[in-house]
Protein backbone atom coordinates (compact mmCIF):
# COMPACT_ATOMS: atom_id res chain seq x y z
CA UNK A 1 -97.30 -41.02 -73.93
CA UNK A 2 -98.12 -36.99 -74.06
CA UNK A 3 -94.58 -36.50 -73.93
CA UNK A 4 -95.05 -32.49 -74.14
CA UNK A 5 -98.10 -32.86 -71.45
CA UNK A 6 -95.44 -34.36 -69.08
CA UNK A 7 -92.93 -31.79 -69.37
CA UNK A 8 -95.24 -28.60 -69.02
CA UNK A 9 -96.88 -30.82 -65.78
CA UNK A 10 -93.30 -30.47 -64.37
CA UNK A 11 -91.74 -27.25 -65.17
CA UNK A 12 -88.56 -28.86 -65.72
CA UNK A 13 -87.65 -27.46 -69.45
CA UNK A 14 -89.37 -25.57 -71.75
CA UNK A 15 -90.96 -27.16 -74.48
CA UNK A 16 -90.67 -24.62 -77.20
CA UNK A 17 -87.30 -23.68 -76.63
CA UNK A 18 -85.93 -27.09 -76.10
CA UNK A 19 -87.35 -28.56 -79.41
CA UNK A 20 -84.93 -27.30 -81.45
CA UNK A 21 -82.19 -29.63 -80.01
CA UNK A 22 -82.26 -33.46 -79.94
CA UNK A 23 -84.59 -34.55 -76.90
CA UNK A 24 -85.29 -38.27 -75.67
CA UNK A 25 -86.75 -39.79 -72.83
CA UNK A 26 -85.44 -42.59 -71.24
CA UNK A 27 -86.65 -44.59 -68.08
CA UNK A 28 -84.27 -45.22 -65.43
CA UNK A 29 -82.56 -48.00 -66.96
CA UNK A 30 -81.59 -46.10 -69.84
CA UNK A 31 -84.06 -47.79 -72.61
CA UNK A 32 -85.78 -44.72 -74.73
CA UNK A 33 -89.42 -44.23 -74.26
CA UNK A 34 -89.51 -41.33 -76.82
CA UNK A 35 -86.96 -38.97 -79.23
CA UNK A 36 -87.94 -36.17 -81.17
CA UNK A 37 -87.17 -35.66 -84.84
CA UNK A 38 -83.51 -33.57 -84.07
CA UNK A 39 -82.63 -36.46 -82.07
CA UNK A 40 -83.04 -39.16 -85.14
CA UNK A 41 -80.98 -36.45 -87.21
CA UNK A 42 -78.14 -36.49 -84.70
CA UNK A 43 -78.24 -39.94 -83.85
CA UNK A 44 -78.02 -40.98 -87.68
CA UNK A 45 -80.35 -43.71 -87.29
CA UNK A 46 -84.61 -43.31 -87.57
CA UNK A 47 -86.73 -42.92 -84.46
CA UNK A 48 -87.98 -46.20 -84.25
CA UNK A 49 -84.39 -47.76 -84.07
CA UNK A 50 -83.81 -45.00 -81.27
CA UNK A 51 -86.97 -46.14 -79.60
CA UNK A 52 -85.89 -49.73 -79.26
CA UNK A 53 -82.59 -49.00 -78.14
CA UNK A 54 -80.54 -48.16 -75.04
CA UNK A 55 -79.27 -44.73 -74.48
CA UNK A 56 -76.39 -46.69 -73.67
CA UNK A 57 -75.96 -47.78 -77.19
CA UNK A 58 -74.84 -44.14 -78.39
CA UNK A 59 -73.04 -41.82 -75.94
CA UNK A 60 -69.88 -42.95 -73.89
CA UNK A 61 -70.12 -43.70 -70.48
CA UNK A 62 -74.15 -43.33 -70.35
CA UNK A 63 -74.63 -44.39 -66.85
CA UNK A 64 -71.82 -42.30 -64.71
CA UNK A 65 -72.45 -39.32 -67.24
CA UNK A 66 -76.64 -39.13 -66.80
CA UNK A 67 -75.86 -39.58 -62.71
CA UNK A 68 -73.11 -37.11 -62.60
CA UNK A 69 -75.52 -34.90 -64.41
CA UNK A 70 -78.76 -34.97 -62.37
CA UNK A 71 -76.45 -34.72 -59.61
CA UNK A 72 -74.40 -32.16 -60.15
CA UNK A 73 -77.36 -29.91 -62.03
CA UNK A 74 -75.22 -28.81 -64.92
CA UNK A 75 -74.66 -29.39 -68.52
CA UNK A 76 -71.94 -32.25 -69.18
CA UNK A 77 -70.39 -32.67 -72.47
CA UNK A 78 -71.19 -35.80 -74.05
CA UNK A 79 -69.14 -37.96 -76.90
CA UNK A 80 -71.26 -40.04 -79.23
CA UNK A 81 -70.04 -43.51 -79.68
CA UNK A 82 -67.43 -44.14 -82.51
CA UNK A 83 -67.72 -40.73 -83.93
CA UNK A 84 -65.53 -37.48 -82.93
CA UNK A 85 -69.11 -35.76 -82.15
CA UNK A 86 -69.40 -33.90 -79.17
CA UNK A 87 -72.51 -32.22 -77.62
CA UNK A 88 -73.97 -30.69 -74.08
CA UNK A 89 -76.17 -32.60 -72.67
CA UNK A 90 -78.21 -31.38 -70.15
CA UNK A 91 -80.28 -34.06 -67.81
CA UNK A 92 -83.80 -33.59 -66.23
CA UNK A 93 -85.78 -36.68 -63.84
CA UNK A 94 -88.89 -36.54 -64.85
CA UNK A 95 -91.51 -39.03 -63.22
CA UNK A 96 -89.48 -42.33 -63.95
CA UNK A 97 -87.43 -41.75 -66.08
CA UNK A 98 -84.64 -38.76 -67.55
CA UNK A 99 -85.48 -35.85 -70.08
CA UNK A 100 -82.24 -35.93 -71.66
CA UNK A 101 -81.52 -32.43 -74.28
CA UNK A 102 -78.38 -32.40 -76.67
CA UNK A 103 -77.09 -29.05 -77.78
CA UNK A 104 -74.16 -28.89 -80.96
CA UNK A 105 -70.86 -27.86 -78.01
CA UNK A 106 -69.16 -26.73 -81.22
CA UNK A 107 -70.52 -25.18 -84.40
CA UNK A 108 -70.86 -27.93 -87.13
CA UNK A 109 -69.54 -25.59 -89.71
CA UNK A 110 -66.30 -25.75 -87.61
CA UNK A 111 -63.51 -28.97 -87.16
CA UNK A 112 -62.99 -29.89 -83.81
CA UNK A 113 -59.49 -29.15 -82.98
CA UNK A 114 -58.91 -30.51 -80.07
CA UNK A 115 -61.02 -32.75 -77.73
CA UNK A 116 -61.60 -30.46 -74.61
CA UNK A 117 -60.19 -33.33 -72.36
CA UNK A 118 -56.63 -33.00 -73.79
CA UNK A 119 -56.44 -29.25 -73.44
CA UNK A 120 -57.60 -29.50 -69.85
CA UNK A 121 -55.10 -32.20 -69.51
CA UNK A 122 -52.27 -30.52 -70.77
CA UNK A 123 -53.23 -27.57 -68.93
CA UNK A 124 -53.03 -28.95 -65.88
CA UNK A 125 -49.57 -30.82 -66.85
CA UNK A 126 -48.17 -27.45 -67.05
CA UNK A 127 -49.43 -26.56 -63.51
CA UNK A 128 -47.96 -29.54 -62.04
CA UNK A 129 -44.69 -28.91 -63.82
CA UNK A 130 -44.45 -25.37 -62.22
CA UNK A 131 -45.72 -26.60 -58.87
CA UNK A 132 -41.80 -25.97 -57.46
CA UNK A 133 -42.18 -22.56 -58.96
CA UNK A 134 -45.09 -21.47 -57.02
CA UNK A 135 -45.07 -22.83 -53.76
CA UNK A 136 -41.32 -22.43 -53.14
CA UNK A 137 -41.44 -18.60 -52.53
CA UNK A 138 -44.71 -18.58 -50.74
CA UNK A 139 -43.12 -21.07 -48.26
CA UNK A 140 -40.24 -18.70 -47.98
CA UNK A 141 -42.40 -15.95 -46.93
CA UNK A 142 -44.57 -18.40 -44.09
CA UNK A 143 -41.16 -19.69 -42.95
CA UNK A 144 -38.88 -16.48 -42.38
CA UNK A 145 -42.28 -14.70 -41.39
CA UNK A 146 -42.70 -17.30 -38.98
CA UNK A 147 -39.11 -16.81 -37.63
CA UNK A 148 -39.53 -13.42 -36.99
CA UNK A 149 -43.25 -13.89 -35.71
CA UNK A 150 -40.66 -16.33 -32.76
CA UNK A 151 -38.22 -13.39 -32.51
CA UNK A 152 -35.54 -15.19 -34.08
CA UNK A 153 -35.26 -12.18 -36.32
CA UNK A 154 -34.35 -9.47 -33.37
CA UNK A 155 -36.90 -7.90 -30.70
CA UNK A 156 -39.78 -5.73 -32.90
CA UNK A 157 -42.27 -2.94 -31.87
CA UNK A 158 -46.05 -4.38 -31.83
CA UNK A 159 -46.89 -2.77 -34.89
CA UNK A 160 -44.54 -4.97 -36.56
CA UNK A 161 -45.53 -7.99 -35.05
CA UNK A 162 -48.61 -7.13 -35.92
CA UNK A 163 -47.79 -6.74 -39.42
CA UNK A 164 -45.53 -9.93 -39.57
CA UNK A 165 -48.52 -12.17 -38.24
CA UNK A 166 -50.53 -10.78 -40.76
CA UNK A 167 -47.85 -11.71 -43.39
CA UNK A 168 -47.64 -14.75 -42.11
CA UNK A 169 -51.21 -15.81 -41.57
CA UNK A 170 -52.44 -14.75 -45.56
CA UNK A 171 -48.99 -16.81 -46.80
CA UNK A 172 -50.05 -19.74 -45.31
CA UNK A 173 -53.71 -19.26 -46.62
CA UNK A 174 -51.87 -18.81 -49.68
CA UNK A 175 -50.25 -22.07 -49.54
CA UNK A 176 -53.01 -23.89 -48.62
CA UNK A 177 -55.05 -22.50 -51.80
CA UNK A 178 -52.18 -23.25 -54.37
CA UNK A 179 -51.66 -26.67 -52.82
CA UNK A 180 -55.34 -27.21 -53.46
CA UNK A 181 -55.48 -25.78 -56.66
CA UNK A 182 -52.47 -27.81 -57.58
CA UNK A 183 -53.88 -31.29 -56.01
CA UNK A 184 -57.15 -30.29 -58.36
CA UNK A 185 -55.11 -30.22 -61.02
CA UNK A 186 -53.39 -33.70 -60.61
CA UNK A 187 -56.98 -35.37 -59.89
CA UNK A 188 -57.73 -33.96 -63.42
CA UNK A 189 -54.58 -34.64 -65.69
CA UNK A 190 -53.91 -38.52 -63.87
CA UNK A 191 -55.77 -42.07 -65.61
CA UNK A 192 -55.94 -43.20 -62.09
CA UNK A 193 -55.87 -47.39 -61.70
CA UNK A 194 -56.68 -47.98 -58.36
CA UNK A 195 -54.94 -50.70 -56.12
CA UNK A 196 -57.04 -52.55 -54.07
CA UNK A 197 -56.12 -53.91 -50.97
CA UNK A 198 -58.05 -54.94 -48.24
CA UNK A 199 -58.14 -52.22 -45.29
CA UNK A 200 -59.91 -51.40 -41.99
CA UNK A 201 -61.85 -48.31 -43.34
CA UNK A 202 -63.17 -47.83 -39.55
CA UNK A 203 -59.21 -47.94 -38.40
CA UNK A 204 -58.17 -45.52 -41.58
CA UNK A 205 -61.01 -42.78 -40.67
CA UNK A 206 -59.86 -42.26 -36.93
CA UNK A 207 -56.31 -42.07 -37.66
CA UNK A 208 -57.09 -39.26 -40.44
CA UNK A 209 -59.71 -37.70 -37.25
CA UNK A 210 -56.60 -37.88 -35.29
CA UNK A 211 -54.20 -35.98 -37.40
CA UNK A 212 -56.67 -33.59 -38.00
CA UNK A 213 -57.66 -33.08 -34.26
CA UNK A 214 -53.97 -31.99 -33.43
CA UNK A 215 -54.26 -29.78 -36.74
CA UNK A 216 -56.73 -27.77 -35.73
CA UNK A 217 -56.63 -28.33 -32.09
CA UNK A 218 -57.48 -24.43 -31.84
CA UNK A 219 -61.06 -24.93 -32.18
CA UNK A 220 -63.95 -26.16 -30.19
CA UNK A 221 -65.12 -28.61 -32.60
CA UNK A 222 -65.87 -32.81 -31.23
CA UNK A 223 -65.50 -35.44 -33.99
CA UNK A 224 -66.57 -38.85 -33.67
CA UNK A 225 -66.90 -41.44 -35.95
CA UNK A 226 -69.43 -44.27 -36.07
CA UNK A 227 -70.30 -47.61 -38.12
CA UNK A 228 -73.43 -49.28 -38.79
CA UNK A 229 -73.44 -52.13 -36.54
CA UNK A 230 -73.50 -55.03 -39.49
CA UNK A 231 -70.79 -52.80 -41.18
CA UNK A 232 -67.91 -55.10 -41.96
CA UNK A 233 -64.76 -52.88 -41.03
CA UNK A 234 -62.53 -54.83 -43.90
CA UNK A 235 -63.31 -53.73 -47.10
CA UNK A 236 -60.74 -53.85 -50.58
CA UNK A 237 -60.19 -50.52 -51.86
CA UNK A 238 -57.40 -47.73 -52.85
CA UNK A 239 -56.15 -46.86 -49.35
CA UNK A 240 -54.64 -44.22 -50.96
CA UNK A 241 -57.44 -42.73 -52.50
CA UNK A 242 -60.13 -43.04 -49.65
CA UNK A 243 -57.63 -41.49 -47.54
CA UNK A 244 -57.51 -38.34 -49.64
CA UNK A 245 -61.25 -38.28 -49.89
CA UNK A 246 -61.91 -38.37 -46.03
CA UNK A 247 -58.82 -35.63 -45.20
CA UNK A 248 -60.69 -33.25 -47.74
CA UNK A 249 -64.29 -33.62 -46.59
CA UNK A 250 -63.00 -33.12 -42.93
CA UNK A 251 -60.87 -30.21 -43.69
CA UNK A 252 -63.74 -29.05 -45.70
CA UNK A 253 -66.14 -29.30 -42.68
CA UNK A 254 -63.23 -27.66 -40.11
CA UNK A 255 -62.10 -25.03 -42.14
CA UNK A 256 -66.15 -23.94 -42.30
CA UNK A 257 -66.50 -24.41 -38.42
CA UNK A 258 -64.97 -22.60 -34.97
CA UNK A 259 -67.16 -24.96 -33.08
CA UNK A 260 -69.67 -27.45 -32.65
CA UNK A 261 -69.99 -31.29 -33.52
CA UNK A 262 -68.80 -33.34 -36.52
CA UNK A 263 -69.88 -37.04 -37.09
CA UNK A 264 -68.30 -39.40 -39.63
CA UNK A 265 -71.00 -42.51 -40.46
CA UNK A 266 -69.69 -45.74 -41.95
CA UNK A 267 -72.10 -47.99 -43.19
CA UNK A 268 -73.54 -50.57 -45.82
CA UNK A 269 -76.18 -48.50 -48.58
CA UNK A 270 -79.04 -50.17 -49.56
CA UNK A 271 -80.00 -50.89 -52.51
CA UNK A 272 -82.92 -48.66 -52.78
CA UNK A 273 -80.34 -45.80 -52.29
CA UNK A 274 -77.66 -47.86 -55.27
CA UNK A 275 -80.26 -48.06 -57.94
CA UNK A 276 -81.37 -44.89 -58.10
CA UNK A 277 -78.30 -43.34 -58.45
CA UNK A 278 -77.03 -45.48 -61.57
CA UNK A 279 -74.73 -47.76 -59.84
CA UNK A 280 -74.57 -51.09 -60.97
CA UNK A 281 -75.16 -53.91 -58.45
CA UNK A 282 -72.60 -54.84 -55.87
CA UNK A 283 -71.34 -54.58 -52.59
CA UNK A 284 -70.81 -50.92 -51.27
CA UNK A 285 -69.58 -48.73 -48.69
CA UNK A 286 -71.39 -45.27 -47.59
CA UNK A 287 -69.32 -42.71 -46.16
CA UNK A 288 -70.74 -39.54 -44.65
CA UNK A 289 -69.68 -36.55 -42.71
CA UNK A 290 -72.03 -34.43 -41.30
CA UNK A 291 -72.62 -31.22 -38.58
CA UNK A 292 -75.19 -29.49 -37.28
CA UNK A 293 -73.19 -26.66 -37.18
CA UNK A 294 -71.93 -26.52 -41.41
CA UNK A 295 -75.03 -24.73 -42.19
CA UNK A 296 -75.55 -23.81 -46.03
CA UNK A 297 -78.27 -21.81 -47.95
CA UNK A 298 -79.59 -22.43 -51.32
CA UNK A 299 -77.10 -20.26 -52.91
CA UNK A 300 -74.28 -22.36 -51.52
CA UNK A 301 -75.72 -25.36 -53.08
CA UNK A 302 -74.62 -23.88 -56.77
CA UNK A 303 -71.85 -24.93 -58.13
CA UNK A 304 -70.86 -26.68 -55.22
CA UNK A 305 -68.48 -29.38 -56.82
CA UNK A 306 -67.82 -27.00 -59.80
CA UNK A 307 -64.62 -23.99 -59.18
CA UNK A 308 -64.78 -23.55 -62.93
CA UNK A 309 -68.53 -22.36 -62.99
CA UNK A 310 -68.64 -20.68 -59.54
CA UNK A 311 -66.11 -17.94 -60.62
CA UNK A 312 -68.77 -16.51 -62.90
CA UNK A 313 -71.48 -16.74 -60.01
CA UNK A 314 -72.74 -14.83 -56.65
CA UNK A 315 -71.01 -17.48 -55.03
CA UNK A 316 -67.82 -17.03 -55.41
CA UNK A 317 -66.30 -16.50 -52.18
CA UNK A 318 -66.62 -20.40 -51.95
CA UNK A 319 -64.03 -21.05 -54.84
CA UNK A 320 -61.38 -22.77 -52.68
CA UNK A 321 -64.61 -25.29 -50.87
CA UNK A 322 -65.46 -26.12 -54.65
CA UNK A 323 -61.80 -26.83 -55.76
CA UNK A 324 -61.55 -29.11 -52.94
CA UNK A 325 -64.94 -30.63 -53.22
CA UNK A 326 -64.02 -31.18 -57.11
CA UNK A 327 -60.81 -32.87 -55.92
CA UNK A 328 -62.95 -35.13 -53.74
CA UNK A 329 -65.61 -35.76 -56.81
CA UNK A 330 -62.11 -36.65 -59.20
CA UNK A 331 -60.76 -39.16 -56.11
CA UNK A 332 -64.06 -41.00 -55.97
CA UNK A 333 -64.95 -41.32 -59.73
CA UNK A 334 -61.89 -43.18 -60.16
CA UNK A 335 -62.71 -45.23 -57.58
CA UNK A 336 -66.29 -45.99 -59.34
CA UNK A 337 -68.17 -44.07 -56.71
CA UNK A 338 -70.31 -40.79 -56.21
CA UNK A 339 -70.32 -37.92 -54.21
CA UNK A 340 -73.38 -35.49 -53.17
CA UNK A 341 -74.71 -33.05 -50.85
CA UNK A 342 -77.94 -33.56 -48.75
CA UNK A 343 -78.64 -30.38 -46.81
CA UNK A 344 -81.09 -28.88 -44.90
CA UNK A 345 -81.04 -25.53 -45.22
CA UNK A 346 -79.50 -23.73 -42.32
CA UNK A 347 -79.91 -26.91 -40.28
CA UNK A 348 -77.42 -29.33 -41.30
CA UNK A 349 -74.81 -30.66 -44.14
CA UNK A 350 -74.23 -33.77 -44.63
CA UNK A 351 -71.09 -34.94 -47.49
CA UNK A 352 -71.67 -38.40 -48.69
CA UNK A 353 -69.48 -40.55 -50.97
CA UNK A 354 -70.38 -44.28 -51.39
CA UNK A 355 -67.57 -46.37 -53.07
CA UNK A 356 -67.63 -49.99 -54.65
CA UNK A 357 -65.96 -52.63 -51.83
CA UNK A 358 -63.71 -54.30 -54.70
């Protein structure tokens, strides 16, 4: 194979520049077709070993790491297998199979203090702890604000009112980001075990639709929700967990739209749409929301599950959509499940999730 001839024919990474890392091929399944010299050096072990091998065999969670990667388009840090060795690994499709490029995350010359895991964890512990702390004055403001929005607080002039709605309306966007940012933070520092019951997931969805209907009741938007017609309604899953992930897409989707149409799709994936995306067989469900009307542009594509990364981009004013989105991407891994965007630009969104049934 003219591994080099492959990557210039696709313009995926540049050759020169990425041979100074470790690089290997694999095909879909993970088996390595090909491994530079770096890559033997990191690996500890000699190319031919490498090239009879899994990919599986020497970084943690291989399969939900390479996915997550192609589908989020980012670098993901990686942990080799039985060693406190850490690198970013950036993952390319190429033809059948992934380009898969390993870059030192730390400087060898320096320990590793601290796994980056922990410190996120711990980070996030601390949010949680002060969660009291920062939503209990912001709820202050939205209540008496409120109350004197009513005219429970004596008759005003309309520049006041005035004033006092717009108190009132940027507190409760407040409170809505810091509960968000908060939830984000709970998805990250919690080992979540799911407990799977069996549940109607058709019955779940229209009672969220419901709730949400009378939330935002204020706008012109229809949603309906639909099922394959050999979708079996029952399936055994964290109610808990699905129920978070359909209450953020939708609020996602509303808080984007002041009218138009939003459809919810239950259904059974096939397998051609499984495999490809590193699952391992099994029975599935496929959940997706979708509108004509949530219309996106390249740009809003980037970083789109990442609030950490879109901070430091032209996209920015969609922080609070990514720190939701992330929460979703959290809820579902620890179900065993993806999530991903399919869009056409300035035509239509659709936010899919498919989730193991058991």
């Amino acid at each position: 194979m003219d591994f080099k001839k492959i990557l210039f024919k696709t313009n995926s990474i540049d050759v020169e520049k990425a041979l100074p890392d470790a690089l290997i091929y694999t095909n879909k399944d993970g088996k390595i077709q090909w491994v530079n010299d770096v890559a033997s050096e990191i690996f500890e072990t000699s190319k031919m070993h490498l090239m009879t091998s899994n990919i599986a065999d020497f970084i943690e969670n291989a399969v939900s790491i390479i996915s997550n990667a192609v589908i989020m388009h980012k670098p993901v840090i990686t942990k080799l297998k039985d060693k406190e060795m850490y690198y970013d690994m950036t993952v390319r499709e190429i033809e059948d199979g992934y380009v898969l490029d390993f870059r030192a995350a730390w400087d060898k010359s320096e320990p590793i203090i601290e796994e980056p895991k922990v410190i996120n964890r711990e980070k996030n512990n601390f949010l949680i702890k002060l969660s009291n702390d920062l939503k209990a004055p912001i709820q202050s403001i939205v209540g008496f604000s409120q109350a004197m929005s009513d005219g429970l607080g004596g008759e005003m002039s309309e520049q006041q009112e005035k004033y006092i709605r717009i108190i009132n309306k940027n507190s409760t966007d407040l409170m809505y980001f810091v509960g968000k940012l908060l939830e984000l933070s709970q998805t990250e520092s919690t080992n979540y075990k799911p407990e799977r019951k069996p549940i109607d997931a058709y019955a779940l969805v229209q009672s969220i639709v419901k709730y949400n209907e009378q939330l935002f009741k204020g706008k012109d938007v229809k949603i309906s929700v639909k099922q394959e017609e050999n979708y079996k309604k029952n399936i055994s899953t964290d109610q808990e967990l699905l129920k978070n992930i359909v209450q953020d897409l939708l609020e996602v989707m509303l808080k984007s739209l002041d009218m138009g149409e939003i459809v919810i799709n239950l259904s059974t994936p096939e397998e051609e749409e499984i495999t490809p995306k590193g699952l391992p067989a099994g029975t599935y469900t496929k959940l997706s929301i979708s509108s004509n009307s949530f219309l996106l542009t390249e740009n809003d594509l980037d970083c789109m599950f990442d609030p950490y990364r879109i901070l430091d981009s032209t996209n920015r004013k969609n922080v609070l959509r990514a720190i939701v989105l992330a929460s979703v991407k959290n809820y579902t891994q620890a179900l065993g499940g993806i999530i991903w965007t399919e869009s056409q630009i300035l035509k239509s969104t659709s936010l899919n999730v498919i989730i193991p049934e058991g």
